[in-house]
Protein backbone atom coordinates (compact mmCIF):
# COMPACT_ATOMS: atom_id res chain seq x y z
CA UNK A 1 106.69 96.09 96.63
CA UNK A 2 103.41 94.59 98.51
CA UNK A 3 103.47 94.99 102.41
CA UNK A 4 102.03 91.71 104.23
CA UNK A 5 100.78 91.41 107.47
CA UNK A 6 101.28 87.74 108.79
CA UNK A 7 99.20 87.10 112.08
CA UNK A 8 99.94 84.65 114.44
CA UNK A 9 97.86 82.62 116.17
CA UNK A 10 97.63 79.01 117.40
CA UNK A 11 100.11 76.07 118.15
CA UNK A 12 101.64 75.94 114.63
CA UNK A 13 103.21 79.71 114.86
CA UNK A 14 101.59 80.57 111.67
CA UNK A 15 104.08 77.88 109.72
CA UNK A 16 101.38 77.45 106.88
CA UNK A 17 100.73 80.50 106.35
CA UNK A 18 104.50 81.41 106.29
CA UNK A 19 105.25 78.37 103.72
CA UNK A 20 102.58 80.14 101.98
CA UNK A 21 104.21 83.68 101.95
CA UNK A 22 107.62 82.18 101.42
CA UNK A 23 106.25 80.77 97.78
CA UNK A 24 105.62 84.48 97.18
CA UNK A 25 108.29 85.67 98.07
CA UNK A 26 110.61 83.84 95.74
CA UNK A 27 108.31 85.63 93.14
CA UNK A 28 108.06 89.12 93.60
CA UNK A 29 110.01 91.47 96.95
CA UNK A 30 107.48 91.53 99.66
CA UNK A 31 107.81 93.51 102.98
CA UNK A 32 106.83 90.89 105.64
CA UNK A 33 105.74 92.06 109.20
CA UNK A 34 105.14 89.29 111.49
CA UNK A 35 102.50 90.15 114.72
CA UNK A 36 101.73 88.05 117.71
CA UNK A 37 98.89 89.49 119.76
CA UNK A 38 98.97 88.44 123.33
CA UNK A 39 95.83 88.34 125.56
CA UNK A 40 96.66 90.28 128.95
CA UNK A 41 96.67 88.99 131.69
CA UNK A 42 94.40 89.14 134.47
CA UNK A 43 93.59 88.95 138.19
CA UNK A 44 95.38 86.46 140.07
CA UNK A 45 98.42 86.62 138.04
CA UNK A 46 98.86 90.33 137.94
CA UNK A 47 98.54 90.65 141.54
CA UNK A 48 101.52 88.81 142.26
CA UNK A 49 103.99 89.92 139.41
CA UNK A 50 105.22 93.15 138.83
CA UNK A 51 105.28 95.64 135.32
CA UNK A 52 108.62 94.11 134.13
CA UNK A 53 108.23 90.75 134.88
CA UNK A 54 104.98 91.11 132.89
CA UNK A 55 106.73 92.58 130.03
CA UNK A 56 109.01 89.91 129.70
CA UNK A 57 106.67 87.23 129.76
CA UNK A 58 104.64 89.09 127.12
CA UNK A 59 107.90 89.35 124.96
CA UNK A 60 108.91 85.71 125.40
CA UNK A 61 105.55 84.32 125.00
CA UNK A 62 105.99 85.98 121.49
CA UNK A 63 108.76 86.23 120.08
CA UNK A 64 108.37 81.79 121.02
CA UNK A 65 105.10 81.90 119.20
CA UNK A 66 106.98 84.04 115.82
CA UNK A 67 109.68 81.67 115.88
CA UNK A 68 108.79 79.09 113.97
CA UNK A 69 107.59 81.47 111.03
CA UNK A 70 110.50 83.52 110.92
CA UNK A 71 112.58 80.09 110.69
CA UNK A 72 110.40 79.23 107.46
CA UNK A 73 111.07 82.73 106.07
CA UNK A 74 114.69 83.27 106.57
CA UNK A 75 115.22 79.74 104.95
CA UNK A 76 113.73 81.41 101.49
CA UNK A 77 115.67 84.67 102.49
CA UNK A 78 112.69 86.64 103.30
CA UNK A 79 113.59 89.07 105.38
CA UNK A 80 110.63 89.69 108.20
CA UNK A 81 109.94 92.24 110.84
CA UNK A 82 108.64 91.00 114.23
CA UNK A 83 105.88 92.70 116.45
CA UNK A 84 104.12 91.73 119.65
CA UNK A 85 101.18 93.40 121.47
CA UNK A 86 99.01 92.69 124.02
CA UNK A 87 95.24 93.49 124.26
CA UNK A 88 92.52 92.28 122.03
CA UNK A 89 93.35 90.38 118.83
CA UNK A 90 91.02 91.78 116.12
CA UNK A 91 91.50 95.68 116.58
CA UNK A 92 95.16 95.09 117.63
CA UNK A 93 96.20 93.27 114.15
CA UNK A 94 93.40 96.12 112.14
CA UNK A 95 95.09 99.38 114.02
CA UNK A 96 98.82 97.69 113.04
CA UNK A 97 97.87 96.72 109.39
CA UNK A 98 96.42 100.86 108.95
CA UNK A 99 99.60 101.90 110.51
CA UNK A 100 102.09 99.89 108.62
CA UNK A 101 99.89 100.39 105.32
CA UNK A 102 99.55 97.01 104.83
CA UNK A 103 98.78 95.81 101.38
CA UNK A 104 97.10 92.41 102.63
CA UNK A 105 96.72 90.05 106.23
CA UNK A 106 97.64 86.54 105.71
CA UNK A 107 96.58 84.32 108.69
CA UNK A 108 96.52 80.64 109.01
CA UNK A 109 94.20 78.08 109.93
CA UNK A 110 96.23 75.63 110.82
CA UNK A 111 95.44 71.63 112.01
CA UNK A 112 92.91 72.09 114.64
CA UNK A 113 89.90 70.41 115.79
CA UNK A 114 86.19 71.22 115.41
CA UNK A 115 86.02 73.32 118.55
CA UNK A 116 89.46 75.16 117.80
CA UNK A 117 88.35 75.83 113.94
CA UNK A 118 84.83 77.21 115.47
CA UNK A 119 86.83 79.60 117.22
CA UNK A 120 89.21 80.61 114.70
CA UNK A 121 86.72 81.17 112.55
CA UNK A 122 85.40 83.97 115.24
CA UNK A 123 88.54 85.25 115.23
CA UNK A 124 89.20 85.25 111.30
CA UNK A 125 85.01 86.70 111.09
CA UNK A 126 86.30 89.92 113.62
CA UNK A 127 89.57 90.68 112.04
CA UNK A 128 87.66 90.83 108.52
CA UNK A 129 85.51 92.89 109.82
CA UNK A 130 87.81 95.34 111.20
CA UNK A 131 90.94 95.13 108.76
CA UNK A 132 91.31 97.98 106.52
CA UNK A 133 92.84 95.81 103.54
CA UNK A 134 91.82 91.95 102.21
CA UNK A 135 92.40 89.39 104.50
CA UNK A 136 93.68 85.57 103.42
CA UNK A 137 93.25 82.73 105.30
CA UNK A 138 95.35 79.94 104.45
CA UNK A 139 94.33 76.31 105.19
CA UNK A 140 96.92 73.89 105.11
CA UNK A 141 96.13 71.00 102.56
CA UNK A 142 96.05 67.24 103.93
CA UNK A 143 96.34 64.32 101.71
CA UNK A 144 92.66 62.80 100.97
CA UNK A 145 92.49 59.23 102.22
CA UNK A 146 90.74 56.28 100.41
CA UNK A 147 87.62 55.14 101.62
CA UNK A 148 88.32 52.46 104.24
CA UNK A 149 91.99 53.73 104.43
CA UNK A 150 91.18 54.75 107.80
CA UNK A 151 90.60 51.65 109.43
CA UNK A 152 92.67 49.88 107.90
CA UNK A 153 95.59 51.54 109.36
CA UNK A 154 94.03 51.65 112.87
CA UNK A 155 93.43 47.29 112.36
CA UNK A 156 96.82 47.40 111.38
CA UNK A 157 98.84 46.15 114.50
């Protein structure tokens, strides 16, 4: 049985990459650990908070952010194991995948724009480079238009 890391990060909650994992999973048993890695927060916002109001925004923030993946994976009756942490992305979801013995880290691109998929693609670059095991990104596949398609749809009205 393979362990897989799923990493969560952007507006999607990971959904492709779960759809992805749930395809596995209807082939072979696969131990599914689901991580959402928090930025902390600073300054201003501390100040005026305290610890446990902290913590629960931390906890909500993430466990809002897994939802939608652990929806796609209980549908296929994977079962999945949640985890949230807060601090830096890249060493957060390398130190978790070493301690869980992860077999593999399966992230997501998802539908973002130029700017967005520049910056993931930092993010995917540093968790490569720290991740103990192979690391899949999965990029959701969008239906190729015709040439001229485009406009015509936006003449359309």
């Amino acid at each position: 049985m393979r362990t897989i890391l799923l990493a969560i990060d952007g507006a999607d909650g990971g959904a492709v990459a779960a759809r992805h994992l749930a395809e596995e999973a209807r082939r072979e048993r696969l131990t599914i650990h689901l991580v959402k890695v928090q930025p902390p927060l600073r300054g201003y916002a501390c100040q005026h908070l305290d610890g446990r109001a902290v913590r629960e925004h931390y906890c909500a923030e993430g466990r809002s952010a897994l939802a939608p993946a652990r929806a796609i994976l209980a549908e296929t009756g994977a079962d999945a194991t949640a985890h949230v942490h807060v601090g830096e992305e890249a060493g957060t979801i390398a130190a978790l995948a070493r301690r869980l013995g992860a077999d593999q880290i399966v992230m997501a691109e998802g539908d973002v724009g130029w700017l967005d998929r520049l910056m993931f693609r930092r993010f995917a670059a540093r968790v490569i480079r720290r991740a103990p095991v192979p690391v899949l990104v999965v990029k959701e596949r969008r239906r190729r238009a015709r040439r001229g398609e485009f406009w015509r749809l936006a003449l359309s009205r």
